[in-house]
Structure formats: structure tokens, C-alpha cells
N, C-alpha and C. Protein backbone atom coordinates (compact mmCIF):
# COMPACT_ATOMS: atom_id res chain seq x y z
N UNK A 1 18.28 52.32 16.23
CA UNK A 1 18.34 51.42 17.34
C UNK A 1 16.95 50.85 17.65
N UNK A 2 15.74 51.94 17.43
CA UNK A 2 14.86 51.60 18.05
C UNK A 2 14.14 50.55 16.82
N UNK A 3 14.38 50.66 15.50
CA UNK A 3 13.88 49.68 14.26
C UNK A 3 14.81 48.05 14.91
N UNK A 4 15.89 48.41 15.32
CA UNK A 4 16.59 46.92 15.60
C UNK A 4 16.18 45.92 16.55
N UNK A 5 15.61 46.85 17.65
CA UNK A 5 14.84 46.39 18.49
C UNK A 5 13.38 45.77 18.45
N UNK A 6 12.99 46.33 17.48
CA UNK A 6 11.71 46.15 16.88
C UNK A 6 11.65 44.59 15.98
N UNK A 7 12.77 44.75 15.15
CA UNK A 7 12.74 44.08 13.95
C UNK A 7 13.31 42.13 15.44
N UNK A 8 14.08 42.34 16.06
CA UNK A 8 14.12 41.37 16.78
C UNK A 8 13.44 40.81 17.95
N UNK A 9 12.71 41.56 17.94
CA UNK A 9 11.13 41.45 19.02
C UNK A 9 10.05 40.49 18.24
N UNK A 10 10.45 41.01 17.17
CA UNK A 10 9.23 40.67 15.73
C UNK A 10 9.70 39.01 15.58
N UNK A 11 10.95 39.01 15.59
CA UNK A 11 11.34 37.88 14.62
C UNK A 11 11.55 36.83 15.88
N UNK A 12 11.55 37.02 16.68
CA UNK A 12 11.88 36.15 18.58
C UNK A 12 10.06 35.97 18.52
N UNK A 13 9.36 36.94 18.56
CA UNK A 13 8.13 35.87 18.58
C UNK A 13 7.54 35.04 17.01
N UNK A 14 7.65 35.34 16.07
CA UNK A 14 7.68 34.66 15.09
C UNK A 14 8.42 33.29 15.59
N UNK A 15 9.63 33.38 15.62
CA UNK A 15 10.10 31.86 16.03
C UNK A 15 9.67 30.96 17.12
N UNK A 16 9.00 31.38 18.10
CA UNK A 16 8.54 30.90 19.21
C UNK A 16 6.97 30.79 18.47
N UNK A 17 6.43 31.31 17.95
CA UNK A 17 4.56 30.73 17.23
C UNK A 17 5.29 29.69 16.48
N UNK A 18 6.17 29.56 15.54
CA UNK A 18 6.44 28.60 14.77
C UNK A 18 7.00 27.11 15.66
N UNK A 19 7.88 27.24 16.53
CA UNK A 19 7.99 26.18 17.21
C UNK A 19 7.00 25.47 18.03
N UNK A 20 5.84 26.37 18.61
CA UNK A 20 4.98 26.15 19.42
C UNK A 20 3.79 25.12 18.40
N UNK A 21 3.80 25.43 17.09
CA UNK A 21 2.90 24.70 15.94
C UNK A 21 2.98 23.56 16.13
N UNK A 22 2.02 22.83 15.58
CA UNK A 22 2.25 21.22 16.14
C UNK A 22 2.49 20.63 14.35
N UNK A 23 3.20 19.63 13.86
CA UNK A 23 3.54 19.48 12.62
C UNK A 23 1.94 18.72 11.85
N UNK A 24 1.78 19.09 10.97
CA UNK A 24 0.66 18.09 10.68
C UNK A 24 0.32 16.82 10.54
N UNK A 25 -0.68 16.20 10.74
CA UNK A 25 -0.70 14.85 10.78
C UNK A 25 -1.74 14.25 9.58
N UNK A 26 -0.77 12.96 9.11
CA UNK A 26 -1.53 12.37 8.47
C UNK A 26 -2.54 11.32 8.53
N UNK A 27 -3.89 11.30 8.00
CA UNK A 27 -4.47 10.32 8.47
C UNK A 27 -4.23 9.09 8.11
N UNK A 28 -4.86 8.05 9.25
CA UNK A 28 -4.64 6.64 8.81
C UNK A 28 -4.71 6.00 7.97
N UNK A 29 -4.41 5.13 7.14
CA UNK A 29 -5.30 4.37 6.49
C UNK A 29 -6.55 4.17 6.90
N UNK A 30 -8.23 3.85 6.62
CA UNK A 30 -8.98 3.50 6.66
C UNK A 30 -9.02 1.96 6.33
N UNK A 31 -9.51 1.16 7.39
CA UNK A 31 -9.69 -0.60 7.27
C UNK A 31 -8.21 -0.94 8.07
N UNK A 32 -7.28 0.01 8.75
CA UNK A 32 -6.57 -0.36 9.60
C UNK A 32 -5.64 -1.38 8.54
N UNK A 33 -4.74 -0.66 8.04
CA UNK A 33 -4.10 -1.73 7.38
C UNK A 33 -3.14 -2.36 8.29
N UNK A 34 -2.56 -3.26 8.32
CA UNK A 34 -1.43 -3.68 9.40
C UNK A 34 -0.37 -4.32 8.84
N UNK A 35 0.41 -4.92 9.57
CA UNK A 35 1.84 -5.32 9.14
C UNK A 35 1.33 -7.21 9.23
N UNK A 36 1.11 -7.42 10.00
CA UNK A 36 0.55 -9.21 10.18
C UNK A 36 -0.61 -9.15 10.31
N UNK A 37 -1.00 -9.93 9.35
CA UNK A 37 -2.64 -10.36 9.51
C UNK A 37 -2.65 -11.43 10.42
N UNK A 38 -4.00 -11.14 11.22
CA UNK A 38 -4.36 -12.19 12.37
C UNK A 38 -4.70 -13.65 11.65
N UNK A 39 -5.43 -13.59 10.93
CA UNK A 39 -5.54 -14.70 9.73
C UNK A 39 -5.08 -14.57 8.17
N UNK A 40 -4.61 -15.61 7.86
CA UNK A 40 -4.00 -15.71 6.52
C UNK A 40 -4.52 -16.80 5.20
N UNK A 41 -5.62 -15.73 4.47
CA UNK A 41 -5.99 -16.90 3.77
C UNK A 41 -4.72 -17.32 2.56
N UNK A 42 -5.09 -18.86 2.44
CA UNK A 42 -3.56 -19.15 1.57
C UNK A 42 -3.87 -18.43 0.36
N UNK A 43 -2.34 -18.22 -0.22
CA UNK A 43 -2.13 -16.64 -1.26
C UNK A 43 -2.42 -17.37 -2.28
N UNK A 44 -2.58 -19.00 -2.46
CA UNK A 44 -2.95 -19.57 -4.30
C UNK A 44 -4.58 -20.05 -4.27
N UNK A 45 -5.21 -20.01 -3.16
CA UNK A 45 -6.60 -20.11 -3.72
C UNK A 45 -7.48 -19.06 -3.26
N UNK A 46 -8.57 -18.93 -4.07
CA UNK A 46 -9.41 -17.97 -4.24
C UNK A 46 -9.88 -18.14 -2.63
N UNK A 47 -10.65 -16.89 -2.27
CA UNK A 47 -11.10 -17.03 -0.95
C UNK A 47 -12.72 -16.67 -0.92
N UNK A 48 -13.23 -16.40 -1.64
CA UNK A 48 -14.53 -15.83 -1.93
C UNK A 48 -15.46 -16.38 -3.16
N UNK A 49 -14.88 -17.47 -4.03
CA UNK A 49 -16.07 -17.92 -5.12
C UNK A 49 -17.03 -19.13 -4.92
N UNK A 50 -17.95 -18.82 -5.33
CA UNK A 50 -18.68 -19.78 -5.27
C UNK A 50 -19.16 -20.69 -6.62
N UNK A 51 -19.71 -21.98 -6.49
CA UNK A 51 -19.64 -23.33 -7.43
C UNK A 51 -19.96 -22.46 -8.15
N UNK A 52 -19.81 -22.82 -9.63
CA UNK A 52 -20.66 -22.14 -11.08
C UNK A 52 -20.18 -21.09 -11.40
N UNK A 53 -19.25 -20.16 -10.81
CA UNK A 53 -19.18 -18.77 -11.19
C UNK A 53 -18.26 -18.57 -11.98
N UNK A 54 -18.62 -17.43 -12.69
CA UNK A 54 -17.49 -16.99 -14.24
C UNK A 54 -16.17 -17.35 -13.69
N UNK A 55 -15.45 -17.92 -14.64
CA UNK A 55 -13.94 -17.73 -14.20
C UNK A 55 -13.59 -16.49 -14.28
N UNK A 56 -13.07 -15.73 -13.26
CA UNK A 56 -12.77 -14.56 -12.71
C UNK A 56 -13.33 -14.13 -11.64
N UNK A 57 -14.59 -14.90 -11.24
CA UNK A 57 -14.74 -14.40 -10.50
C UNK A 57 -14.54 -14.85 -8.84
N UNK A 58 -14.35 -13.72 -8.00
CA UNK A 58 -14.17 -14.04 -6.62
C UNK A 58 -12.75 -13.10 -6.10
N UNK A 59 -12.65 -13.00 -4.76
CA UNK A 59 -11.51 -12.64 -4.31
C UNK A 59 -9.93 -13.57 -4.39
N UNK A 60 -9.37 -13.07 -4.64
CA UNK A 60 -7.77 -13.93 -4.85
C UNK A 60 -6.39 -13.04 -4.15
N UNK A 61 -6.28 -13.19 -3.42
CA UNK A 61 -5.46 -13.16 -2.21
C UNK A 61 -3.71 -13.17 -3.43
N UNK A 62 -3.08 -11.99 -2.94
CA UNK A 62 -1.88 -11.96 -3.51
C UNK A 62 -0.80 -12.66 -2.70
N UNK A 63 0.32 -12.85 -3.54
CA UNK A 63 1.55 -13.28 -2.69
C UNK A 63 2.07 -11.93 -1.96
N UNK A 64 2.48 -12.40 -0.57
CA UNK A 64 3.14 -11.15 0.03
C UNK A 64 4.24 -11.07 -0.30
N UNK A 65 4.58 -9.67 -0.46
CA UNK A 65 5.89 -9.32 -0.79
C UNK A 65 7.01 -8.27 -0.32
N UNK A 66 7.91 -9.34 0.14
CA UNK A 66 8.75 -8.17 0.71
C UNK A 66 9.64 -7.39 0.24
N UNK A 67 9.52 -5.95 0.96
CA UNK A 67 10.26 -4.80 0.58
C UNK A 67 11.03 -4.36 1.28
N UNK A 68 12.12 -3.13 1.00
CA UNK A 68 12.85 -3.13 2.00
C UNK A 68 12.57 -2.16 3.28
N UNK A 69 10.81 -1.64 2.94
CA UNK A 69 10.65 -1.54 4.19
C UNK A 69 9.49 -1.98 4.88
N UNK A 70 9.22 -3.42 4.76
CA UNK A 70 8.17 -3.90 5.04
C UNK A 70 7.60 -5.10 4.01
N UNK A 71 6.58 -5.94 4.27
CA UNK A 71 5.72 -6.55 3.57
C UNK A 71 4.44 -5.99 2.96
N UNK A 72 4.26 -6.06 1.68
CA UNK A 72 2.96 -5.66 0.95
C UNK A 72 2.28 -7.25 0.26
N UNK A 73 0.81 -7.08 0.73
CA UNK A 73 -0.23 -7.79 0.38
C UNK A 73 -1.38 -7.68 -0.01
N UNK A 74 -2.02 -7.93 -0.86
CA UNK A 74 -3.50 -7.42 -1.47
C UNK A 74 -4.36 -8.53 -1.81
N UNK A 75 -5.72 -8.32 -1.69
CA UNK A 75 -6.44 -8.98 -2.28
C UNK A 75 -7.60 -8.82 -3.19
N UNK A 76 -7.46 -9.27 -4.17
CA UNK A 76 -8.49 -8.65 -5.56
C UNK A 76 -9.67 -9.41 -5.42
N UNK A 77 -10.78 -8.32 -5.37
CA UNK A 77 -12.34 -8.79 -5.90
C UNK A 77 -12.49 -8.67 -7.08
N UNK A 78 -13.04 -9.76 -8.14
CA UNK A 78 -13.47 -9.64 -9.72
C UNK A 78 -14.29 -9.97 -9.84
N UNK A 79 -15.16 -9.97 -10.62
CA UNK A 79 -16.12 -10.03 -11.21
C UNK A 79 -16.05 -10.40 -12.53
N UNK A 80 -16.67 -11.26 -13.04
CA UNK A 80 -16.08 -11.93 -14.84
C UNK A 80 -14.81 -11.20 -15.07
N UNK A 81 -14.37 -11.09 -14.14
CA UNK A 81 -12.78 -10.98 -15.00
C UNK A 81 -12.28 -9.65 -14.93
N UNK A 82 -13.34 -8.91 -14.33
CA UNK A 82 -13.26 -7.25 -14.23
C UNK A 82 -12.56 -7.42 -12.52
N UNK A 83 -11.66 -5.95 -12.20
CA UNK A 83 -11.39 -6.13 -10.83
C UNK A 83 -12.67 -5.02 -10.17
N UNK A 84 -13.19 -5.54 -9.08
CA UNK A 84 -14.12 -4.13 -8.70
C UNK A 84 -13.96 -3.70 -7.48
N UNK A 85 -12.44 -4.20 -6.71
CA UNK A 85 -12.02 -3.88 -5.41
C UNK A 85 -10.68 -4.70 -5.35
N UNK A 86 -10.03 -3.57 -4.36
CA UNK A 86 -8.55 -4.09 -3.66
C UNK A 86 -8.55 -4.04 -2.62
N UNK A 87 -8.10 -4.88 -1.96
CA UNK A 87 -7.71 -4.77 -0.61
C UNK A 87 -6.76 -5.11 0.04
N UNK A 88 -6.00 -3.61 0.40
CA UNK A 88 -5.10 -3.94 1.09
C UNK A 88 -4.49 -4.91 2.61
N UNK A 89 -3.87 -6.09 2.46
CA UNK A 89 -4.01 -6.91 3.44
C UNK A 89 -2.48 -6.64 4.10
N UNK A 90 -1.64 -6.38 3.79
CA UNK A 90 -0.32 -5.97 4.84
C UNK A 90 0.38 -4.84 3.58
N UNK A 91 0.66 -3.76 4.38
CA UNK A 91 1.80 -2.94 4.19
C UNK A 91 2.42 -2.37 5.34
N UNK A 92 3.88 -1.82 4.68
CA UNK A 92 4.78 -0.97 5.63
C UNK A 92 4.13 -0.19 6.80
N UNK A 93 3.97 -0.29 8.17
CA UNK A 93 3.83 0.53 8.79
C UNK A 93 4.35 0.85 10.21
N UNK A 94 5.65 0.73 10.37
CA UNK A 94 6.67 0.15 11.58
C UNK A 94 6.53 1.29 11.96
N UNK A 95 6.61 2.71 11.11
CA UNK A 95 6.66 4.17 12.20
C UNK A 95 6.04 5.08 11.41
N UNK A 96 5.60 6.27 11.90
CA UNK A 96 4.76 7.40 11.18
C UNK A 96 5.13 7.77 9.63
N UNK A 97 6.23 7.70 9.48
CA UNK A 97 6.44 7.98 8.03
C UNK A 97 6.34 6.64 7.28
N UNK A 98 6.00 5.57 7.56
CA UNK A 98 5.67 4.18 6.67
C UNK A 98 4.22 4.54 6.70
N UNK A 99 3.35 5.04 7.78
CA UNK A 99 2.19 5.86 7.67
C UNK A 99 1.88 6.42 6.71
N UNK A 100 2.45 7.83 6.75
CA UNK A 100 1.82 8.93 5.88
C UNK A 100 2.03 8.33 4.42
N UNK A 101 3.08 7.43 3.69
CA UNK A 101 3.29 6.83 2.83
C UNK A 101 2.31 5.90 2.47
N UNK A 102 2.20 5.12 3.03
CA UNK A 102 0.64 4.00 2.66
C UNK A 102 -0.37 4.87 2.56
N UNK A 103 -0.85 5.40 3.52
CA UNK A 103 -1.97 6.63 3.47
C UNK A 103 -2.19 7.07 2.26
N UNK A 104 -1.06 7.75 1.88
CA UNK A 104 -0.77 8.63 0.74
C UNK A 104 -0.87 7.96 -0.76
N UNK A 105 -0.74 6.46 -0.74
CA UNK A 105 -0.18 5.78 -1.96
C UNK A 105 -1.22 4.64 -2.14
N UNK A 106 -1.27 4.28 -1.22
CA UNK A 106 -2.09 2.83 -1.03
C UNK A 106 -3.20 3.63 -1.90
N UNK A 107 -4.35 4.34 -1.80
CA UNK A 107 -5.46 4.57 -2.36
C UNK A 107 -5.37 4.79 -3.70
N UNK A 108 -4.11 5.28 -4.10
CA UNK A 108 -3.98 5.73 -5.50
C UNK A 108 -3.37 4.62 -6.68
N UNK A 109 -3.05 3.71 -5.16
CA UNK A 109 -2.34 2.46 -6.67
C UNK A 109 -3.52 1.66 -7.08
N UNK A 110 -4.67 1.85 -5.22
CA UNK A 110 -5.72 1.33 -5.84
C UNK A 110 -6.52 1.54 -6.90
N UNK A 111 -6.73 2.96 -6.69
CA UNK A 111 -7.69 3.38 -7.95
C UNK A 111 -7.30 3.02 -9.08
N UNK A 112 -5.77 3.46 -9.49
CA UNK A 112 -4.77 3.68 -10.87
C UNK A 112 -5.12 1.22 -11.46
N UNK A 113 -5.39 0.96 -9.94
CA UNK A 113 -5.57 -0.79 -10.89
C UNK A 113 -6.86 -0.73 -11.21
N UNK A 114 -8.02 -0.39 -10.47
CA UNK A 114 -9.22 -0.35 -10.79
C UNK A 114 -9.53 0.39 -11.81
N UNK A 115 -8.90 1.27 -12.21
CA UNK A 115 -8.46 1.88 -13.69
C UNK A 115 -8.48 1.34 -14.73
N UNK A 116 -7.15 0.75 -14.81
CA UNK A 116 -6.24 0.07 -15.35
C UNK A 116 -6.93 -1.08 -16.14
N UNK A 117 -7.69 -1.68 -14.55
CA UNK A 117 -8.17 -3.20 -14.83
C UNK A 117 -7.18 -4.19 -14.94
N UNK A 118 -5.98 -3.97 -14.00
CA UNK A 118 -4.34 -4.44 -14.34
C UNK A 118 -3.71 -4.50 -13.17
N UNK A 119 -2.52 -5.02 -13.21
CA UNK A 119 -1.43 -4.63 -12.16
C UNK A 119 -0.70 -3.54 -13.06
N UNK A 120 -0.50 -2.90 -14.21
CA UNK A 120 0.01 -2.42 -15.27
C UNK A 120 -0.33 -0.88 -14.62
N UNK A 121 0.23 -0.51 -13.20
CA UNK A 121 0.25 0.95 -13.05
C UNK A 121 1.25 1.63 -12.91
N UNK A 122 1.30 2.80 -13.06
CA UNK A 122 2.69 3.87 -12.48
C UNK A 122 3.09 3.51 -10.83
N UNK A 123 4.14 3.84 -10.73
CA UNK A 123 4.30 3.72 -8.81
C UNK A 123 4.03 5.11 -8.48
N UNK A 124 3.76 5.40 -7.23
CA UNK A 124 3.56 6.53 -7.11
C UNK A 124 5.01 7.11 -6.16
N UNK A 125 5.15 8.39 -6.77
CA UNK A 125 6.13 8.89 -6.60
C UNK A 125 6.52 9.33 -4.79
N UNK A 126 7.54 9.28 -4.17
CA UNK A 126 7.93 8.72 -2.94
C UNK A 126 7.33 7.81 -2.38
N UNK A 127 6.96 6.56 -3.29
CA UNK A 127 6.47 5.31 -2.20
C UNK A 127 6.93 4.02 -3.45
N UNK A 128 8.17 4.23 -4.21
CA UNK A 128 8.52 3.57 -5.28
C UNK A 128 8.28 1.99 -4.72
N UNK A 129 8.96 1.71 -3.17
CA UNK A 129 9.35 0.47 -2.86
C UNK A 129 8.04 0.14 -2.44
N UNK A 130 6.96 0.40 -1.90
CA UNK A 130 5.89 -0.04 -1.56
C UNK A 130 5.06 -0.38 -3.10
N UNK A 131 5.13 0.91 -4.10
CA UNK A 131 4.38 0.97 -5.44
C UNK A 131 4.89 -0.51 -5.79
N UNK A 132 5.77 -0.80 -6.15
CA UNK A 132 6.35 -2.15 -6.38
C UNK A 132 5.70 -3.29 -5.77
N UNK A 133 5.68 -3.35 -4.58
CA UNK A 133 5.17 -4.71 -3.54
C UNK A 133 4.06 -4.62 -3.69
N UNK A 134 2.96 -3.78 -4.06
CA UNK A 134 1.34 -3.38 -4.47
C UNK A 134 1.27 -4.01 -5.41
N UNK A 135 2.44 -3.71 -6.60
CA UNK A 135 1.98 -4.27 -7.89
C UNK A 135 2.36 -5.77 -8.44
N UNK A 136 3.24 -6.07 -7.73
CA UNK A 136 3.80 -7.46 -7.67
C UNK A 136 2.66 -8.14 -6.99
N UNK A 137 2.29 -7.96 -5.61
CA UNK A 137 1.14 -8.97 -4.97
C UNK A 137 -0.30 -8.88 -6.12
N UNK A 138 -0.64 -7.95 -6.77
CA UNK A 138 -1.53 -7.44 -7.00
C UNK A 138 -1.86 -8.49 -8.50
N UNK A 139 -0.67 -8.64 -8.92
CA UNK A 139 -0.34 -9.61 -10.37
C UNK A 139 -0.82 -10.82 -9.58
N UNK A 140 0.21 -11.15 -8.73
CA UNK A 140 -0.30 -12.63 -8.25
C UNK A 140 -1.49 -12.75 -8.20
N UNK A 141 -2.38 -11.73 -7.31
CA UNK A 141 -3.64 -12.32 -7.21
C UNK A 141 -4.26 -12.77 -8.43
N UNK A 142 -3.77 -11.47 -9.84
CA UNK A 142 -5.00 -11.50 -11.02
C UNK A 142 -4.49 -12.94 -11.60
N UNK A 143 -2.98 -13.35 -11.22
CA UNK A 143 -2.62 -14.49 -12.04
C UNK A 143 -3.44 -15.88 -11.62
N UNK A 144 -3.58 -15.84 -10.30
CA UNK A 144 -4.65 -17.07 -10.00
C UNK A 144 -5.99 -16.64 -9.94
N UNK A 145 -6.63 -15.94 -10.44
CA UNK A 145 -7.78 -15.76 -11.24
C UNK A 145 -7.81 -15.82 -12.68
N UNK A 146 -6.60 -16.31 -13.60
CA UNK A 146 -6.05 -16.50 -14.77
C UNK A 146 -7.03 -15.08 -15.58
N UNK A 147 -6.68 -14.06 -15.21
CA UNK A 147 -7.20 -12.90 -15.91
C UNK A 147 -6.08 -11.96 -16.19
């Protein structure tokens, strides 16, 4: 009797520390990604080159693309033709779990293109529909930088 008592004393506060836990949180994106940009440079010309410079080079603004949970947009920095930055300009983020998902994905599709040197990456696994809208805007941009 007295182990039964024990064993449900044990397991009543166990469940009460566990509910009392707060769930973990994921951090933001960094650069505040958002859903509408306050300004919109147009998605077919470059936004950053200047007279004389290699073809390839400059920022080129992707087509946005919608997903089914949200819009994804990027914009590629190159350099002769090399990419040497992405930037994310709109993704999914209507509620905490479109959060922890960009968070989680956005950095890695970046790296995996800066990789790559491509839109030619894997999606990353639970963020298929966003991996998609990354890599679709991400083409556009390199396509009007004809690289």
C-alpha cells in the first residue's frame, strides 16, 4: 500500500513539473524576414549594378512565389557570375510554426545555393512547400542575371 502511495505521489508531481515547463522556442529569423515588403524592387531588373560591371554581376530580385502557405521571395548578390549572398525578401510567417520552419530552413537552402552556386538544391525536409518557393524565386533571380 505504502509503495502505491509512493509510486503516485512520484508520478502526480512528475506530471505537474512537466506541465508547468514552458515548450521551447524557436528563434527568429535574423533580418526580420516578413510576409510584405514595405518596398518592392521590380522582380526583372537588377537592383544593385553598376555601368561596366561583369555580366553577373549585382543583386537580382526573384519572382515571388506563392505557396500554399505563404509567399517566398529572394534576392541574389553575384559577383562575375558567382552567387555570394541571398536574401531572403518574403516568406511564410502567418503563425509560430511558419516561424520555426523559415528559421529552421531558410538558412540552409541558403547555404546548400551558395554551395551549389545554383538554384539546383535539396528541399529541406519538413519545409518541402517553402524549399520549393526558395528555389523557384531563387532561379528567377539567377535567370535575369543570365547565369
Amino acid at each position: 500500500m505504502r509503495r502505491a502511495v509512493l509510486a503516485s505521489t512520484g508520478i502526480s508531481a512528475l506530471i505537474v513539473t512537466l506541465l508547468a515547463l514552458k515548450p521551447h522556442q524557436f528563434p527568429t529569423l535574423a533580418g526580420g524576414v516578413t510576409r510584405t515588403p514595405t518596398t518592392s524592387p521590380s522582380p526583372h531588373t537588377p537592383t544593385d549594378t553598376s555601368s561596366g560591371a561583369p555580366a553577373g554581376t549585382g543583386t537580382f530580385t526573384g519572382d515571388p512565389v506563392d505557396t500554399q502557405y505563404g509567399t517566398v521571395q529572394v534576392a541574389a548578390t553575384l559577383r562575375a557570375g558567382k552567387i555570394t549572398a541571398v536574401k531572403v525578401l518574403q516568406a511564410p510567417n502567418q503563425n509560430g510554426r511558419d516561424q520555426q520552419i523559415a528559421a529552421y530552413a531558410l538558412p540552409r537552402l541558403t547555404q546548400e545555393a551558395i554551395d551549389a552556386q545554383g538554384a539546383h538544391v535539396d528541399a529541406v525536409s519538413g519545409a518541402s512547400y517553402t524549399s520549393q518557393g526558395y528555389i523557384q524565386s531563387l532561379q528567377s533571380a539567377l535567370d535575369q542575371a543570365h547565369v
